[in-house]
C-alpha atoms as a PDB file:
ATOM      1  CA  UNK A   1      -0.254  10.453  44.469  1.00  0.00           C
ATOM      2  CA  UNK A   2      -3.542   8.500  45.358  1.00  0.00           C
ATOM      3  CA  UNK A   3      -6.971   9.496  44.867  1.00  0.00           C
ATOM      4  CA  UNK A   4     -10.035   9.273  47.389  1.00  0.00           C
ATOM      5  CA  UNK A   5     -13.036   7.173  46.307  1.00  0.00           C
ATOM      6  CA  UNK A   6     -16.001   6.592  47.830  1.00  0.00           C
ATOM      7  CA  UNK A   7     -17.022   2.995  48.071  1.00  0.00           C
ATOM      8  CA  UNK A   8     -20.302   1.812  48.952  1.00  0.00           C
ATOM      9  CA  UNK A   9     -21.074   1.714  52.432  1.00  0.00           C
ATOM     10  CA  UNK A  10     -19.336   5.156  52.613  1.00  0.00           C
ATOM     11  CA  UNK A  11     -15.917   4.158  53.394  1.00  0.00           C
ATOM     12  CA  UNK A  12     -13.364   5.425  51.594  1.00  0.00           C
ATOM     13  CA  UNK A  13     -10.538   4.013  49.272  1.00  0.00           C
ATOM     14  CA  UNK A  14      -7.075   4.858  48.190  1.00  0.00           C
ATOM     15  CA  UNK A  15      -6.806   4.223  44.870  1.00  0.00           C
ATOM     16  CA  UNK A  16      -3.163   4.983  43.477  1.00  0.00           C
ATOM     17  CA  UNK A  17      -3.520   6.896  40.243  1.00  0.00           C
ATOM     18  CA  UNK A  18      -1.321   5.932  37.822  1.00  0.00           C
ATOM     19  CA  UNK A  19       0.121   6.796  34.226  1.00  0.00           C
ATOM     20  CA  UNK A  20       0.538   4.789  31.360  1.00  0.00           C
ATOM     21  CA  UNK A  21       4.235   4.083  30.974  1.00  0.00           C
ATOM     22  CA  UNK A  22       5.190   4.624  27.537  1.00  0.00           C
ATOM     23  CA  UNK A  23       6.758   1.712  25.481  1.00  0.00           C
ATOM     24  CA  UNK A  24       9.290   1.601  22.940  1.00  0.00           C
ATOM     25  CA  UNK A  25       8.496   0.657  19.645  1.00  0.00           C
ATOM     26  CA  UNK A  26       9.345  -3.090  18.647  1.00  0.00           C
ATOM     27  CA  UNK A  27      12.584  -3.753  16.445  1.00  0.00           C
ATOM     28  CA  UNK A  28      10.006  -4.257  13.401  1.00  0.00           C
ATOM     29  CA  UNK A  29       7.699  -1.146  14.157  1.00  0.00           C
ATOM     30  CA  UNK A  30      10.651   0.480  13.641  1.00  0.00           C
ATOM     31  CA  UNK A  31      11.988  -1.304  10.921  1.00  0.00           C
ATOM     32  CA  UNK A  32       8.274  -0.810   9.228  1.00  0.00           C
ATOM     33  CA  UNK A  33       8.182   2.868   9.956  1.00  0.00           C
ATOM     34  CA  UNK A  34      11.748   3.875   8.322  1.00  0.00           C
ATOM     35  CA  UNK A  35      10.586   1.788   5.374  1.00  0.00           C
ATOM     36  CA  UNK A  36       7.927   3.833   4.982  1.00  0.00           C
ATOM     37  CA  UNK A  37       9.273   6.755   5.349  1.00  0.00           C
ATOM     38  CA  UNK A  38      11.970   6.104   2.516  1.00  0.00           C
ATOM     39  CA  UNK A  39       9.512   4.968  -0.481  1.00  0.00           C
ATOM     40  CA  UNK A  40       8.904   6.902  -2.575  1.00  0.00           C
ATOM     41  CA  UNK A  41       5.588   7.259  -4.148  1.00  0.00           C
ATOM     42  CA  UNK A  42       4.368   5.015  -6.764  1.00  0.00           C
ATOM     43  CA  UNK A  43       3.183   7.391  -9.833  1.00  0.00           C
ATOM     44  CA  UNK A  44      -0.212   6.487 -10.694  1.00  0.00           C
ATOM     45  CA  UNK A  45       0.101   5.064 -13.939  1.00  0.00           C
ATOM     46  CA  UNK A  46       2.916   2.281 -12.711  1.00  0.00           C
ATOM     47  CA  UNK A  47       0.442   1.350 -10.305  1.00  0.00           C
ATOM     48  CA  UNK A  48      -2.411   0.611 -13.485  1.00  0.00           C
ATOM     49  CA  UNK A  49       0.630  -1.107 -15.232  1.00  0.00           C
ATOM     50  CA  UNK A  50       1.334  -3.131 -11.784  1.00  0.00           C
ATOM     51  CA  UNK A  51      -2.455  -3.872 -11.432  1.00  0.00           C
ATOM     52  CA  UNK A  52      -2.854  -4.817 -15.304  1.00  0.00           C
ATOM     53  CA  UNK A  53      -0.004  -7.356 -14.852  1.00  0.00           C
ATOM     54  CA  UNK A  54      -1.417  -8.804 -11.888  1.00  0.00           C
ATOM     55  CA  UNK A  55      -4.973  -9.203 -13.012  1.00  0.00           C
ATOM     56  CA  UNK A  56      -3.441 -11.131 -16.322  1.00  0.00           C
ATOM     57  CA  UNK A  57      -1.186 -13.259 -14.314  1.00  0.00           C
ATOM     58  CA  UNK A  58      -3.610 -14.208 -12.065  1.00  0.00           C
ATOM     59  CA  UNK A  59      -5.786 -15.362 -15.388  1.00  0.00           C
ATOM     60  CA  UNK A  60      -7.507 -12.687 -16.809  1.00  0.00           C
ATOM     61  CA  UNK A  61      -7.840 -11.366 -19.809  1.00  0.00           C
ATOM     62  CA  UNK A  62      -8.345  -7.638 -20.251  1.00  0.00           C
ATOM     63  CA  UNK A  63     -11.800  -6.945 -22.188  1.00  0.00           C
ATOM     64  CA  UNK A  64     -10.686  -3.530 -23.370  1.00  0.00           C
ATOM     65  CA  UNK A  65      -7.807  -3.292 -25.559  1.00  0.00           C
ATOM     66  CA  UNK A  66      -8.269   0.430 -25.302  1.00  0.00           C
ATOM     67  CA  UNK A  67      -7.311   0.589 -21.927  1.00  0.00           C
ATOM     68  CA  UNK A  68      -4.375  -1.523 -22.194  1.00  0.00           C
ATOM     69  CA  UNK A  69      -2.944   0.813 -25.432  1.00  0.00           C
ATOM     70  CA  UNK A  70      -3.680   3.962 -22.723  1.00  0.00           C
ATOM     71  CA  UNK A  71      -1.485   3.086 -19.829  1.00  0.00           C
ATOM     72  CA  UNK A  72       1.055   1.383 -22.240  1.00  0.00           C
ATOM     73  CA  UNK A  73       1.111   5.497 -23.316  1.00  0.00           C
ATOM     74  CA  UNK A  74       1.145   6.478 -19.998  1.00  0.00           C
ATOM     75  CA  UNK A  75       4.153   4.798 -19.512  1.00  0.00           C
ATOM     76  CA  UNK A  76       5.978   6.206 -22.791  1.00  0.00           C
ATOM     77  CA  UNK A  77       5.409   3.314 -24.859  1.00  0.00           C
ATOM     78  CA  UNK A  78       4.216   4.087 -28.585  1.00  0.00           C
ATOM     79  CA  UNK A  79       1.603   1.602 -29.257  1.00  0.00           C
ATOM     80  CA  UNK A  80      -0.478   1.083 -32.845  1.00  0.00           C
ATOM     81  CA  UNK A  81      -4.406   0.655 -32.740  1.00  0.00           C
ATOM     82  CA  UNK A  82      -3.497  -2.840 -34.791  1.00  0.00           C
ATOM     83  CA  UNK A  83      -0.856  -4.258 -32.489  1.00  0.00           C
ATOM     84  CA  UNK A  84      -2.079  -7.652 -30.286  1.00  0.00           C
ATOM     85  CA  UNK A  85      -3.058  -6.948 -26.818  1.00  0.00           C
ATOM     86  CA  UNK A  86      -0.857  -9.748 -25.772  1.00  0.00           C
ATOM     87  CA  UNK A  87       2.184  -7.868 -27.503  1.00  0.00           C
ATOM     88  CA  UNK A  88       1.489  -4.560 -25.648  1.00  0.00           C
ATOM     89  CA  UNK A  89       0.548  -6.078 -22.558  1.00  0.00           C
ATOM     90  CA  UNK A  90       4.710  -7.941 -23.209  1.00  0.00           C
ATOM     91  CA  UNK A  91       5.894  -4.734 -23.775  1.00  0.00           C
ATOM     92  CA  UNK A  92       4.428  -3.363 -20.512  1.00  0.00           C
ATOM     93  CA  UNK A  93       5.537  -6.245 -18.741  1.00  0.00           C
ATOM     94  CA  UNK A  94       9.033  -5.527 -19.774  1.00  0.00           C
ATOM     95  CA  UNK A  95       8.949  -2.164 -19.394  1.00  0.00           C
ATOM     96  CA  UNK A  96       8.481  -2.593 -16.036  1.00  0.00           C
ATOM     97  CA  UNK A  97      10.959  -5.510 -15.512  1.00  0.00           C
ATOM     98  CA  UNK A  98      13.611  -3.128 -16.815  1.00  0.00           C
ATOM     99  CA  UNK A  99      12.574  -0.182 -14.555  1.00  0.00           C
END
């Protein structure tokens, strides 16, 4: 089907309309898309104990002992107020090597 346009000087133009032909998805759009759609969820708290692993691996050192006891709980781990951070943050680390 083509369009008339006016051009300048009056004359007109056929100008064949046409419609974007729709592409299939790459291989890995594909790929990327079923993988997504098959994960499940990470639960909030194994994403603090993911984050708190990172952050000490990459060098630091957490500043509140506090926090690291509460998602050590979070996770199911009994922790004591007099226990090393190191040794809880161990624990954690195993925990989630073992999950």
């Amino acid at each position: 089907m083509r369009h008339r346009m006016e051009t300048p000087g009056n004359r007109p133009s056929f100008v064949p309309q046409t419609k974007p032909i729709p592409m299939k998805p790459s291989p890995l759009r594909r790929l990327l898309s079923q993988r997504a759609q098959t994960q499940a969820p990470v639960a909030p708290e194994l994403q603090r104990a993911q984050a708190l692993i990172a952050a000490v691996d990459a060098g630091g050192i957490p500043l509140h002992p506090a926090k690291v006891n509460q998602i050590a709980r979070d996770l199911g781990l009994a922790v004591s107020r007099e226990e090393p951070v190191e040794a809880t943050i161990s624990r954690i680390r195993a925990w989630l090597a073992a999950g």
